[in-house]
PDB file of N, CA and C in Angstrom:
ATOM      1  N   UNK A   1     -24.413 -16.427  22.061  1.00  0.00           N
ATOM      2  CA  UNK A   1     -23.654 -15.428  22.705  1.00  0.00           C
ATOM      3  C   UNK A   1     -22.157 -15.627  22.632  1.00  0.00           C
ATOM      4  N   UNK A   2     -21.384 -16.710  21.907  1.00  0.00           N
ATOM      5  CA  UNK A   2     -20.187 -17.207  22.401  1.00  0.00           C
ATOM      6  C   UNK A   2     -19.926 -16.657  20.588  1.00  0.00           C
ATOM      7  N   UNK A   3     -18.496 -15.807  20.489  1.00  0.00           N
ATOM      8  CA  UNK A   3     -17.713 -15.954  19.598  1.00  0.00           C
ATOM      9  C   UNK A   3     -17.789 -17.003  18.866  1.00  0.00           C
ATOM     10  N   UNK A   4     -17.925 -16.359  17.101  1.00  0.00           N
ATOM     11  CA  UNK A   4     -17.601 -17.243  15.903  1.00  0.00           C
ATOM     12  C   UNK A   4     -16.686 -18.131  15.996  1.00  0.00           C
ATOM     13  N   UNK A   5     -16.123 -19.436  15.619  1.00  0.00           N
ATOM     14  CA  UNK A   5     -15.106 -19.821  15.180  1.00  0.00           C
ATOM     15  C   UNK A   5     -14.608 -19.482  13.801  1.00  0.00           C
ATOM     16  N   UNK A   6     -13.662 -19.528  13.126  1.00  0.00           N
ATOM     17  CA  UNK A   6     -13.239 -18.780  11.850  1.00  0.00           C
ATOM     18  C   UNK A   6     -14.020 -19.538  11.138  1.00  0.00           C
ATOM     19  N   UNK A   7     -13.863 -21.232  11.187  1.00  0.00           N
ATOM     20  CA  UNK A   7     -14.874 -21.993  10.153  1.00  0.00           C
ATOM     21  C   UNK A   7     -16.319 -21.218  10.273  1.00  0.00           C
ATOM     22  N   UNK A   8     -16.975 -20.676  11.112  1.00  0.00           N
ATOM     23  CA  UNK A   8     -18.203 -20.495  11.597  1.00  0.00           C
ATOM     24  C   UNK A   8     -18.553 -18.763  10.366  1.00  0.00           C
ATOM     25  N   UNK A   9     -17.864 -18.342  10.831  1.00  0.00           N
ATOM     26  CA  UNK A   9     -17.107 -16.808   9.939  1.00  0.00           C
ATOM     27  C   UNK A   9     -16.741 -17.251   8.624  1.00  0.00           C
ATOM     28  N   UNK A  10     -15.864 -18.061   8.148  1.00  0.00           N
ATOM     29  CA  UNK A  10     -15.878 -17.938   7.005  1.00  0.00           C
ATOM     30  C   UNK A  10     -17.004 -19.013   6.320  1.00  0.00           C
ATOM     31  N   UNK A  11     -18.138 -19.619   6.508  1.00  0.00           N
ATOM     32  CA  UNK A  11     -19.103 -20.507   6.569  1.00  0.00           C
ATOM     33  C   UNK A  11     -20.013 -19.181   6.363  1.00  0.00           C
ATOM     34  N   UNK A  12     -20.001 -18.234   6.955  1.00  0.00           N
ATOM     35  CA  UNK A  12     -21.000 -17.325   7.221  1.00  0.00           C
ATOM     36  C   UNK A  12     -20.781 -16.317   6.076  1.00  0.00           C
ATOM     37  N   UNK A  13     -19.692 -16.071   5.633  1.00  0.00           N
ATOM     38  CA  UNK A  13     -19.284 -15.347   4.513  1.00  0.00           C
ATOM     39  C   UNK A  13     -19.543 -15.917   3.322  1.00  0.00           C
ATOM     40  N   UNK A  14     -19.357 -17.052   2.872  1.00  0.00           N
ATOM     41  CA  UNK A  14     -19.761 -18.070   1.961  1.00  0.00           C
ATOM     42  C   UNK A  14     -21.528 -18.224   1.464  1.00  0.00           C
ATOM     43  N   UNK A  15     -22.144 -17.640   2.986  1.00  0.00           N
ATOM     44  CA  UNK A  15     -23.689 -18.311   2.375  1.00  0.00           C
ATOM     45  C   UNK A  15     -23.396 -16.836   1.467  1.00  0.00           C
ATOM     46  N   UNK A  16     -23.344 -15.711   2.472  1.00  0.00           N
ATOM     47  CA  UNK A  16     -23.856 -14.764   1.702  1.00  0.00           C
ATOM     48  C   UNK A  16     -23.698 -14.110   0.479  1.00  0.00           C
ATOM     49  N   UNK A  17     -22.630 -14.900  -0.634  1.00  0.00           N
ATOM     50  CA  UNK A  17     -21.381 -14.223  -1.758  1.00  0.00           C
ATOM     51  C   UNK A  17     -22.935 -15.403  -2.796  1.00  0.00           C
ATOM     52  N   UNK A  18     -22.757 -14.556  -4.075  1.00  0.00           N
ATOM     53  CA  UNK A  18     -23.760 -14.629  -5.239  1.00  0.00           C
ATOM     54  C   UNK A  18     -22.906 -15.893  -6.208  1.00  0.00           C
ATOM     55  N   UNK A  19     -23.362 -16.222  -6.758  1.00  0.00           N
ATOM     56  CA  UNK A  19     -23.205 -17.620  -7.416  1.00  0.00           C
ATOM     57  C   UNK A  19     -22.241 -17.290  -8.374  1.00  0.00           C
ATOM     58  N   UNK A  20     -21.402 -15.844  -8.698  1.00  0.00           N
ATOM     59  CA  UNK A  20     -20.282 -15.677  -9.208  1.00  0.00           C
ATOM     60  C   UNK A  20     -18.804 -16.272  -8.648  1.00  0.00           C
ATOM     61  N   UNK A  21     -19.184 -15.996  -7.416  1.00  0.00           N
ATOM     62  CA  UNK A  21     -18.252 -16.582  -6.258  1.00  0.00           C
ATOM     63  C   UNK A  21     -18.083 -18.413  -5.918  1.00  0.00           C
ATOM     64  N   UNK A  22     -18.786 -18.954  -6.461  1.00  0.00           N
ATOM     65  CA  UNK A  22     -19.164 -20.223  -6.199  1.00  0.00           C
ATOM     66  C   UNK A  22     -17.576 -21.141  -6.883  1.00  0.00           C
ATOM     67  N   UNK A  23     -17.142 -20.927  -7.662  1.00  0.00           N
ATOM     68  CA  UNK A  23     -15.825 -21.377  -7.846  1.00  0.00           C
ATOM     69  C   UNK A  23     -14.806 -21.353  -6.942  1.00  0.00           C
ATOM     70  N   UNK A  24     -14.328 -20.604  -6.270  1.00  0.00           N
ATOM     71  CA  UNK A  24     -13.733 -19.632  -5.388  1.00  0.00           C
ATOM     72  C   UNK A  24     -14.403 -20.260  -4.446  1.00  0.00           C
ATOM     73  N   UNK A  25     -14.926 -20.205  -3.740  1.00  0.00           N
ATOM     74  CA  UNK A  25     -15.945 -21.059  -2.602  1.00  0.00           C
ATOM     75  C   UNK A  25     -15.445 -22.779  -2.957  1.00  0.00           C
ATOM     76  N   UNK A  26     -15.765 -23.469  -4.045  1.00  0.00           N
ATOM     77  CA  UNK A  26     -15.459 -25.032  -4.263  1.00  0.00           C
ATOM     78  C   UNK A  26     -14.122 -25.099  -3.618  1.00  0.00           C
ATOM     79  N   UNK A  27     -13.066 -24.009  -4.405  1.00  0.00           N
ATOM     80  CA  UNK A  27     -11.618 -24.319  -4.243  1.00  0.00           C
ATOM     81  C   UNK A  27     -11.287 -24.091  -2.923  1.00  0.00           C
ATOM     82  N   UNK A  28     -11.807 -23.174  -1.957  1.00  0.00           N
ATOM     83  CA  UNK A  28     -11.287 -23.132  -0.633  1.00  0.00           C
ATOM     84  C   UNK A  28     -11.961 -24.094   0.046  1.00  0.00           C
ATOM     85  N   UNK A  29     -13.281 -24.802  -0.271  1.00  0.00           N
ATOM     86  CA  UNK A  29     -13.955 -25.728   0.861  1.00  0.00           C
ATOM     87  C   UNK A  29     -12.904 -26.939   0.345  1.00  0.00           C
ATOM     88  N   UNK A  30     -12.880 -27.319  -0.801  1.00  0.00           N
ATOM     89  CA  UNK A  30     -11.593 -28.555  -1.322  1.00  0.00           C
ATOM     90  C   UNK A  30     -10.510 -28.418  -0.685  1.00  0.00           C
ATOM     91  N   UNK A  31      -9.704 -27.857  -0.410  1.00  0.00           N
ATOM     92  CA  UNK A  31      -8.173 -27.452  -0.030  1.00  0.00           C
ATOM     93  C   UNK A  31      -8.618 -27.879   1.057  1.00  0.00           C
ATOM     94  N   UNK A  32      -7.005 -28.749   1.380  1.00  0.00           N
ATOM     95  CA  UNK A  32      -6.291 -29.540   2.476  1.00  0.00           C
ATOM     96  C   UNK A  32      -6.131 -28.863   4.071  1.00  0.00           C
ATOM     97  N   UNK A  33      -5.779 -28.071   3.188  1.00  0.00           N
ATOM     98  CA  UNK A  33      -5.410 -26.736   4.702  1.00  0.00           C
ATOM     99  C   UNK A  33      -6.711 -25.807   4.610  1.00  0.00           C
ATOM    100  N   UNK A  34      -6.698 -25.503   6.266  1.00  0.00           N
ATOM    101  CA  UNK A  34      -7.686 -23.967   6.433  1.00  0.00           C
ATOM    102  C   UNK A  34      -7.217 -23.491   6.260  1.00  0.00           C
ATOM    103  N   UNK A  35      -8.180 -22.545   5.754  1.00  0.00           N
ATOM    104  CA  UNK A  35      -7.998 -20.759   5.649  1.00  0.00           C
ATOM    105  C   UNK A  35      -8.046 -20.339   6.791  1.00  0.00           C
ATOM    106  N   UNK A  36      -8.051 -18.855   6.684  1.00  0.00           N
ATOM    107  CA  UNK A  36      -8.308 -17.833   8.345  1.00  0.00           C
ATOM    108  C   UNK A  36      -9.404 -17.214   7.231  1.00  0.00           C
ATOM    109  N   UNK A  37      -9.703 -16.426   8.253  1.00  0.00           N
ATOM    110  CA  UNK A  37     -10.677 -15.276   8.103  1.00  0.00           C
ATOM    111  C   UNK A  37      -9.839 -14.054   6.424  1.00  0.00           C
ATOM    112  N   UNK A  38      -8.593 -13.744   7.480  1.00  0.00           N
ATOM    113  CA  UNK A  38      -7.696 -13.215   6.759  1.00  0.00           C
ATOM    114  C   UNK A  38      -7.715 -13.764   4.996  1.00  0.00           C
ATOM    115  N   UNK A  39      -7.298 -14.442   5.376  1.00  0.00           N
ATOM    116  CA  UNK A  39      -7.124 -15.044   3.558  1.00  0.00           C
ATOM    117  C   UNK A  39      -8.368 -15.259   2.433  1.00  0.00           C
ATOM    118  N   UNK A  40      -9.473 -16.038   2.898  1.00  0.00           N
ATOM    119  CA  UNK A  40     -10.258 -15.495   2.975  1.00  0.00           C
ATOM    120  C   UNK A  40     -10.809 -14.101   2.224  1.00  0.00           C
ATOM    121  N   UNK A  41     -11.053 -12.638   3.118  1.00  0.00           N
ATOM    122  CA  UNK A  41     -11.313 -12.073   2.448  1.00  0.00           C
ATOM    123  C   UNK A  41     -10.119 -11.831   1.840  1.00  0.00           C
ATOM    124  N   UNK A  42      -8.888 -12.043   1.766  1.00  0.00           N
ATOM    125  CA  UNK A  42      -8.276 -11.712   0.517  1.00  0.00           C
ATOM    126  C   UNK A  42      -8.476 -12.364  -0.793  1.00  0.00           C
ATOM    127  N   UNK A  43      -9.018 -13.523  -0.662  1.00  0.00           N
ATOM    128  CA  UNK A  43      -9.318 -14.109  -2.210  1.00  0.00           C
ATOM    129  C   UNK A  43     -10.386 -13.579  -2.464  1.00  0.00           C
ATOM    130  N   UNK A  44     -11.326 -12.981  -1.457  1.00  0.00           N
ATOM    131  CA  UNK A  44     -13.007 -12.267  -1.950  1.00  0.00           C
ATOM    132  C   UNK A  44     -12.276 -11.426  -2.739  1.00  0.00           C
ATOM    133  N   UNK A  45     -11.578 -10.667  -2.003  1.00  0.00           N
ATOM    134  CA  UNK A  45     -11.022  -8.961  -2.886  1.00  0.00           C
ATOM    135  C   UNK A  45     -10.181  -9.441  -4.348  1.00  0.00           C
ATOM    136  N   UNK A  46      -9.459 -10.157  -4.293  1.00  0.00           N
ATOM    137  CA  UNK A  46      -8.847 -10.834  -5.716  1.00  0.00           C
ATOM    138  C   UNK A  46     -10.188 -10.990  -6.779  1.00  0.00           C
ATOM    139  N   UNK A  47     -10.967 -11.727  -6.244  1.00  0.00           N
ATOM    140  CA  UNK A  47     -12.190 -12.581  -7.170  1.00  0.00           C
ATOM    141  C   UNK A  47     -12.832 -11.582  -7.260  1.00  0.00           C
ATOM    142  N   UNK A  48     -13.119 -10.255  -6.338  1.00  0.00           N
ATOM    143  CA  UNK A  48     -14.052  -9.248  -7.242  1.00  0.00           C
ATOM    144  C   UNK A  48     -13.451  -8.295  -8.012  1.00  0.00           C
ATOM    145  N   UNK A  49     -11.961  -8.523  -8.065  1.00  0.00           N
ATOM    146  CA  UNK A  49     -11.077  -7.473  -9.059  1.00  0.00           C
ATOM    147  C   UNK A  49     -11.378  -8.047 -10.091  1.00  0.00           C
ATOM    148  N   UNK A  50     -11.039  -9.724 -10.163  1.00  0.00           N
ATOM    149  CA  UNK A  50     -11.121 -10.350 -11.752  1.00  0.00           C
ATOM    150  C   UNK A  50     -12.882 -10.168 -12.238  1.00  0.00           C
ATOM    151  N   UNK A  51     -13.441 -10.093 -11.408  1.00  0.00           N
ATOM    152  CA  UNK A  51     -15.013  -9.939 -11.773  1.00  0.00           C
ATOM    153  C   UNK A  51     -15.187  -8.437 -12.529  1.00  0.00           C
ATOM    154  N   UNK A  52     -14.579  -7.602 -11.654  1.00  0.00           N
ATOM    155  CA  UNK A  52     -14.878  -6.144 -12.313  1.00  0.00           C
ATOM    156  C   UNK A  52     -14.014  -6.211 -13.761  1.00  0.00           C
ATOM    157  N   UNK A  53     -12.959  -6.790 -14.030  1.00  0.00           N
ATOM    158  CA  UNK A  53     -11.997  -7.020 -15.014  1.00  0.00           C
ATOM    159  C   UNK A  53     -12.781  -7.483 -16.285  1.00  0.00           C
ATOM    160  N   UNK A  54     -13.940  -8.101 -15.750  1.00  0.00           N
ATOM    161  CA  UNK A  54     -14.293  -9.018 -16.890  1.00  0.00           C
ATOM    162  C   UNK A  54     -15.555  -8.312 -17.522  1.00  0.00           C
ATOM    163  N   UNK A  55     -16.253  -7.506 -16.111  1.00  0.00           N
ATOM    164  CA  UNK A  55     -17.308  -6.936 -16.429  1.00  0.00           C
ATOM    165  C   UNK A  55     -16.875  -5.484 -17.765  1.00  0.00           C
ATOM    166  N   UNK A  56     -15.524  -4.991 -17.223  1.00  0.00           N
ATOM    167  CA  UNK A  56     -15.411  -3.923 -18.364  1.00  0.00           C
ATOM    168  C   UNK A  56     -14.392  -4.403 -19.294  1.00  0.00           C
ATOM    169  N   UNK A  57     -14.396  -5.653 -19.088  1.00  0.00           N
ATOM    170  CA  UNK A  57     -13.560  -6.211 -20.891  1.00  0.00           C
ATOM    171  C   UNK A  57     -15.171  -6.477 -21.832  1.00  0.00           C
ATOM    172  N   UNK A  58     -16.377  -6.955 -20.829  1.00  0.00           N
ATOM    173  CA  UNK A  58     -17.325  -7.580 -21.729  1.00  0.00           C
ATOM    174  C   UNK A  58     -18.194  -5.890 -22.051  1.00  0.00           C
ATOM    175  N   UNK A  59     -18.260  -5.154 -21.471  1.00  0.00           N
ATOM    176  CA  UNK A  59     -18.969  -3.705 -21.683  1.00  0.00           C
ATOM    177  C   UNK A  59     -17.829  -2.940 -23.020  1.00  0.00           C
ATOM    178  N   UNK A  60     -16.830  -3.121 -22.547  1.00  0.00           N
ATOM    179  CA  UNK A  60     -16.068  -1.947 -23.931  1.00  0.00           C
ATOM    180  C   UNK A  60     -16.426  -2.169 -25.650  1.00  0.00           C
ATOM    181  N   UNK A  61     -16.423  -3.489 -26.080  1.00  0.00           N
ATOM    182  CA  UNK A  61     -16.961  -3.604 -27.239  1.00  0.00           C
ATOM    183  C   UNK A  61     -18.186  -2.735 -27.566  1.00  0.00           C
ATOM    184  N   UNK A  62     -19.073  -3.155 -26.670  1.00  0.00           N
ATOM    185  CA  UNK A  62     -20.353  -2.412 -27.111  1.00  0.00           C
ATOM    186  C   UNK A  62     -20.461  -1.165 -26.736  1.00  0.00           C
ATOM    187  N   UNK A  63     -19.444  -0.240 -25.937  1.00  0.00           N
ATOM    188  CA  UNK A  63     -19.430   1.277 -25.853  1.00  0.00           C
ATOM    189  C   UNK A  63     -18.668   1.673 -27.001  1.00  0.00           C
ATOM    190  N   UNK A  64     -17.594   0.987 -27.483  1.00  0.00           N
ATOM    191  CA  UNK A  64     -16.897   1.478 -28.505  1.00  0.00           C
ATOM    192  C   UNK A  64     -17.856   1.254 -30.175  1.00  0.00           C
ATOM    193  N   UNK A  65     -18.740   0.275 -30.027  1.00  0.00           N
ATOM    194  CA  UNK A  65     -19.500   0.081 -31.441  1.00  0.00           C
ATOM    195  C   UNK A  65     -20.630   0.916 -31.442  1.00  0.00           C
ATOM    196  N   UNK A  66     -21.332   1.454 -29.844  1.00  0.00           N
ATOM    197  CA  UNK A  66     -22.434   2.427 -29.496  1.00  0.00           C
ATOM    198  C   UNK A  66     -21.930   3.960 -30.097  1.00  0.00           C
ATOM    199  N   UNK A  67     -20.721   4.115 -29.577  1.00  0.00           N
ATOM    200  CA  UNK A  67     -19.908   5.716 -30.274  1.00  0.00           C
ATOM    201  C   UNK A  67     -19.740   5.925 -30.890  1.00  0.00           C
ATOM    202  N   UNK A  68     -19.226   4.644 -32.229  1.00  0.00           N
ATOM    203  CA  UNK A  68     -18.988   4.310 -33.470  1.00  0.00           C
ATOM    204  C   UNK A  68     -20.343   4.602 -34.676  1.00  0.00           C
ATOM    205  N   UNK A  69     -21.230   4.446 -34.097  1.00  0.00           N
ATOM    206  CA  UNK A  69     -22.942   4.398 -34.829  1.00  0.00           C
ATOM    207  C   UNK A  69     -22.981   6.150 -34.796  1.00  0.00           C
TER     208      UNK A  69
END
């Protein structure tokens, strides 16, 4: 019944992120200093921009060689 602590919150955010995230997860549990909550999801939102980044750098080859046929 008693309020998260942020470790508790961001511990809780961590189980639930897919094994893409697991880098990103090493580097914030390593680091000297805590995070907040705040920061946190701001590196989630960073790490799923570079994820979507990568997903349509690795898809365009094969739409452009699919159009090409």
């Amino acid at each position: 019944g008693s309020p998260l602590t942020d470790e508790e919150h961001i511990d809780a955010i961590f189980d639930g992120l897919p094994e893409e995230y697991d880098g990103l997860i090493t580097s914030c549990l390593t680091r000297s200093e805590t995070f907040t909550v705040p920061q946190i999801e701001a590196s989630l939102m960073h790490q799923e921009e570079r994820l979507e980044c990568h997903k349509q750098r690795d898809t365009t080859p094969i739409q452009a060689h699919t159009m090409n046929s």
